[in-house]
N, C-alpha and C. Protein backbone atom coordinates (compact mmCIF):
# COMPACT_ATOMS: atom_id res chain seq x y z
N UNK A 1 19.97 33.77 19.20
CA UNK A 1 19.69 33.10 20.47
C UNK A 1 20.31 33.92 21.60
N UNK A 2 19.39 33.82 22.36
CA UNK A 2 19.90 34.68 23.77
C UNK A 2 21.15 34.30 24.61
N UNK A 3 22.41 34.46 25.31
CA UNK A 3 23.14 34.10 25.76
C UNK A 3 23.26 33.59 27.34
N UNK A 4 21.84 33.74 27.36
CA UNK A 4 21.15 32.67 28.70
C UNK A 4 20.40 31.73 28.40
N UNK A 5 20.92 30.11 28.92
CA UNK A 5 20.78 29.45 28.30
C UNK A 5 19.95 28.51 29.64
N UNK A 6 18.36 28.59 29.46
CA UNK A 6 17.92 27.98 30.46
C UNK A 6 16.56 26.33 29.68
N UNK A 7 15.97 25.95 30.79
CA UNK A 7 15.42 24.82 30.45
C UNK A 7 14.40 25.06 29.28
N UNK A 8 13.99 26.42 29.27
CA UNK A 8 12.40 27.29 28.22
C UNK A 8 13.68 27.24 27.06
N UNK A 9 14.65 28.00 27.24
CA UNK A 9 15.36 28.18 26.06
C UNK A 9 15.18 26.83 25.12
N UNK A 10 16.14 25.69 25.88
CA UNK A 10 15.91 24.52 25.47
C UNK A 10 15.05 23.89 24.78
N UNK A 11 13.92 23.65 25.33
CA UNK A 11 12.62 23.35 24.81
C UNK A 11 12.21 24.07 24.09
N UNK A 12 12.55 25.12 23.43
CA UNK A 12 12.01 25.98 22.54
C UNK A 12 12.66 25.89 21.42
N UNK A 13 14.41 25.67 21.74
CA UNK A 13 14.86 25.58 20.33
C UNK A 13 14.65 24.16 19.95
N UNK A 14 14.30 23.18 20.94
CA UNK A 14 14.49 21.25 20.58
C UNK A 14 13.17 21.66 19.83
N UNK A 15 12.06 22.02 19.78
CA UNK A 15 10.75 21.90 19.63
C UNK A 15 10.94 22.48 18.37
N UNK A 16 11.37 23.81 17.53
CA UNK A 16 11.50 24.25 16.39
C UNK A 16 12.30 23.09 15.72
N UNK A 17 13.38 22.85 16.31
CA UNK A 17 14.09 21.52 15.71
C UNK A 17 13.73 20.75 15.11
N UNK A 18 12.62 20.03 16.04
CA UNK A 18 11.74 18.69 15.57
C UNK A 18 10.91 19.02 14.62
N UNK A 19 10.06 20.72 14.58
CA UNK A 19 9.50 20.93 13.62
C UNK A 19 9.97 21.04 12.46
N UNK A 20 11.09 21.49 12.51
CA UNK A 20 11.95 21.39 10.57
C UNK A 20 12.28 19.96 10.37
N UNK A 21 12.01 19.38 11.33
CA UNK A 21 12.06 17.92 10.80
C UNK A 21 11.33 17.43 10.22
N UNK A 22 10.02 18.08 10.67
CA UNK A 22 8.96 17.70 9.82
C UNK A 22 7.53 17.56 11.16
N UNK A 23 8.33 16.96 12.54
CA UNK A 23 7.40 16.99 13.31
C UNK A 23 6.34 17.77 13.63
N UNK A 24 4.83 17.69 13.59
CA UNK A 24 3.80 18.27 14.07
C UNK A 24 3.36 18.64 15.26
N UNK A 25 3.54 20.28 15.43
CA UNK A 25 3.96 21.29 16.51
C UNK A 25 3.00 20.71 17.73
N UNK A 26 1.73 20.18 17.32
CA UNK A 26 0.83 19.94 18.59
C UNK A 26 1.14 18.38 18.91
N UNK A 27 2.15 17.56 18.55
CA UNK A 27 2.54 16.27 18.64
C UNK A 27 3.73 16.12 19.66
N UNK A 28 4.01 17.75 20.27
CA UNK A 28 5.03 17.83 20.74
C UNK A 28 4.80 17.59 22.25
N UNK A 29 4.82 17.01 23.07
CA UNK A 29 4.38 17.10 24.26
C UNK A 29 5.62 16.51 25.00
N UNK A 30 5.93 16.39 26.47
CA UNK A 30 6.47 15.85 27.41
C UNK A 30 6.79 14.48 27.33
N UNK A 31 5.24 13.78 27.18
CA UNK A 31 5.55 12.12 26.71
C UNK A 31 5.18 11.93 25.70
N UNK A 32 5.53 12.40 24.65
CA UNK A 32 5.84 11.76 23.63
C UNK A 32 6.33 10.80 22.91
N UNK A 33 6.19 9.69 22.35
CA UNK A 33 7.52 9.43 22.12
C UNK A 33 8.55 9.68 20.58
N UNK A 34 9.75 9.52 20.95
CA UNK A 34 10.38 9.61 19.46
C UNK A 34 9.81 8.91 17.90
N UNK A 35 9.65 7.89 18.63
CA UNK A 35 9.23 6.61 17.34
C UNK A 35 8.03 7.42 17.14
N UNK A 36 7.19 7.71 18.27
CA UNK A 36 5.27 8.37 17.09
C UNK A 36 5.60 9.36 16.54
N UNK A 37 6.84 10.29 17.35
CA UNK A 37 7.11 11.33 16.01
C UNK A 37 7.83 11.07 15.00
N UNK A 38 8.06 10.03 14.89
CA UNK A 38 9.20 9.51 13.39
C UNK A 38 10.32 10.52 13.43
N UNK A 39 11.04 10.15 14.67
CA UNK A 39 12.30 10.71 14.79
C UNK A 39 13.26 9.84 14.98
N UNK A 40 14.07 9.56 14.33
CA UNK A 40 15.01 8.52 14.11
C UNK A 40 16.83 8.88 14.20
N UNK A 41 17.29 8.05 14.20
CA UNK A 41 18.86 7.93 14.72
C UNK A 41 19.40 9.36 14.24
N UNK A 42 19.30 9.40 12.71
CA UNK A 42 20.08 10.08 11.80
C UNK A 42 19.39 11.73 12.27
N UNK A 43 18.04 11.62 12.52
CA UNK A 43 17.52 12.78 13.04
C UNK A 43 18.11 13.24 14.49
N UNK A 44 18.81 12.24 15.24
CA UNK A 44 18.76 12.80 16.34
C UNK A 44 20.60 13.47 16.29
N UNK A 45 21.09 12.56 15.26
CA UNK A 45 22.43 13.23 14.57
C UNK A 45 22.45 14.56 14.67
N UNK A 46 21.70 14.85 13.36
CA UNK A 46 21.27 16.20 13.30
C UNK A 46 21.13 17.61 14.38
N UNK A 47 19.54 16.60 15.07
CA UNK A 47 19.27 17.26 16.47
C UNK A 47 20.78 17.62 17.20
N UNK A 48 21.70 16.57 18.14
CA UNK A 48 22.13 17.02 18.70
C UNK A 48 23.72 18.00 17.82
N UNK A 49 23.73 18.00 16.41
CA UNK A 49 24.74 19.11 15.77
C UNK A 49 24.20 20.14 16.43
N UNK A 50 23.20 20.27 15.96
CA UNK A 50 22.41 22.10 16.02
C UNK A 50 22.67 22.25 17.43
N UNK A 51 22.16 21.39 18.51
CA UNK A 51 22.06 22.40 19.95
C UNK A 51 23.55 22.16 20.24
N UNK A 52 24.62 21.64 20.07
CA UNK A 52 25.97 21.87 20.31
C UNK A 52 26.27 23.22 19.23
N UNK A 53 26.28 22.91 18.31
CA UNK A 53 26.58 24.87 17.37
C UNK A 53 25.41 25.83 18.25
N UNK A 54 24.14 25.57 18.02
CA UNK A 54 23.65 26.89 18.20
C UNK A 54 23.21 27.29 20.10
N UNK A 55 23.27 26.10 20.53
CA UNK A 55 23.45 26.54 21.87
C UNK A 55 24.41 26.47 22.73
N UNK A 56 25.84 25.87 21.70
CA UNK A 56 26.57 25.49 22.68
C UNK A 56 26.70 24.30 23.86
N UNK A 57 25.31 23.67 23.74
CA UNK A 57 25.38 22.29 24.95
C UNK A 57 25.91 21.42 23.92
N UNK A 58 27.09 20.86 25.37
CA UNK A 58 28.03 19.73 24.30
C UNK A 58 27.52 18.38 24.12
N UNK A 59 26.29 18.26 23.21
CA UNK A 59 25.75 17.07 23.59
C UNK A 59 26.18 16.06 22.21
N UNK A 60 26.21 14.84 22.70
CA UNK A 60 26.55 13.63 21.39
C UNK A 60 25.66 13.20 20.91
N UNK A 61 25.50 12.35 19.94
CA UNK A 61 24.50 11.62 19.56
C UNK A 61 24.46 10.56 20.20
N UNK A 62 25.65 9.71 20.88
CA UNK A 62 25.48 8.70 22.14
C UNK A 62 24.85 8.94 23.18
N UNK A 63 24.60 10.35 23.77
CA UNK A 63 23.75 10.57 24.78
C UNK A 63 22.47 10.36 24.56
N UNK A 64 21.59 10.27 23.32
CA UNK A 64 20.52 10.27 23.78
C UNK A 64 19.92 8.72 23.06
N UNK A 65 21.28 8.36 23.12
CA UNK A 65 20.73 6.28 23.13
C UNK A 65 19.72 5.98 23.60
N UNK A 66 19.20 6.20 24.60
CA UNK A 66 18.49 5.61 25.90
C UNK A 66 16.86 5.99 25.71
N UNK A 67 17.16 7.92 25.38
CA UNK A 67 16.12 8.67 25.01
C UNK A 67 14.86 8.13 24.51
N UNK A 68 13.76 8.12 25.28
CA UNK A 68 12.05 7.59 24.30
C UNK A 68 11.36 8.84 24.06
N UNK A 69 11.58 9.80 24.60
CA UNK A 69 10.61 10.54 25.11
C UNK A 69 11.01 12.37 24.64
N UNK A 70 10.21 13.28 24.54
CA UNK A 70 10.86 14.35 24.41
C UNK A 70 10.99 15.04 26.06
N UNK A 71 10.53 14.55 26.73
CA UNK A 71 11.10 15.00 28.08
C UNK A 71 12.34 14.58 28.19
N UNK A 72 12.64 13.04 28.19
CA UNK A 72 13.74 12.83 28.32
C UNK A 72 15.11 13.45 27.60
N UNK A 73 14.16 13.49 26.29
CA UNK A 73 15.23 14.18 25.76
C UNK A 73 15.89 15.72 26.08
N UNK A 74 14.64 16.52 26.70
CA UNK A 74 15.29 17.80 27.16
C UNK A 74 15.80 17.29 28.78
N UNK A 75 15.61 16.47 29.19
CA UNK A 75 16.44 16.41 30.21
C UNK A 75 17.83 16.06 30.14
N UNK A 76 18.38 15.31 29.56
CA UNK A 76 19.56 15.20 28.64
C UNK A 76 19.95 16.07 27.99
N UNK A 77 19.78 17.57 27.23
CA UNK A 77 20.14 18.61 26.77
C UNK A 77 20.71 19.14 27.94
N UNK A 78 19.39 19.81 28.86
CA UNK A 78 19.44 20.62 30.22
C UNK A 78 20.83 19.77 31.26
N UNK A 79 21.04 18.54 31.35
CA UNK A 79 21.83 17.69 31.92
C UNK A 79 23.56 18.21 31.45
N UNK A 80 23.35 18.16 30.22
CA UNK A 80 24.57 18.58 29.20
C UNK A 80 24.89 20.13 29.63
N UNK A 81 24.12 20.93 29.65
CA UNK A 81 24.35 22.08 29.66
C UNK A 81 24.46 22.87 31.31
N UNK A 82 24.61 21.64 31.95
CA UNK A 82 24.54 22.24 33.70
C UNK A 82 23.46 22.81 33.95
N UNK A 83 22.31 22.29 33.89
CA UNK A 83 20.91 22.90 34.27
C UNK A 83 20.44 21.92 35.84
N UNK A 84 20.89 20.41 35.53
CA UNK A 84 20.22 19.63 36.23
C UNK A 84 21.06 19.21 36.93
């Protein structure tokens, strides 16, 4: 991973993410939501380990309580990481 860490970065590694999850790459859109991608609590566990190790954004799994959406959700990464 590159050591510039911008909003494309983001969305690029959340999006491979969701795909080893199992999520389907053209299911990935802006409004999405979590529940149609069958992304769930323990997944988002996961999710936010990886982008705190591999990108460094210090994000929790309490942050993205609120989260429906995969926008929202990279806005909450990007938020974490001083983008927004």
């Amino acid at each position: 991973m590159s050591d510039v860490i911008d909003r494309t970065a983001i969305a690029t590694f959340v999006t491979d993410a969701l795909i080893e999850l199992g999520v389907d790459r053209s299911d990935i859109v802006a409004d999405a939501a979590l529940d149609d991608l069958e992304v769930d609590s323990l997944d988002m566990v996961e999710l936010s380990q990886s982008i705190k190790r591999e990108l460094g954004v210090p994000v929790k799994p309490k942050d993205f309580d609120d989260v429906e959406t995969f926008e929202q959700l990279l806005n909450v990464c990007c938020t974490r990481a001083g983008l927004a």
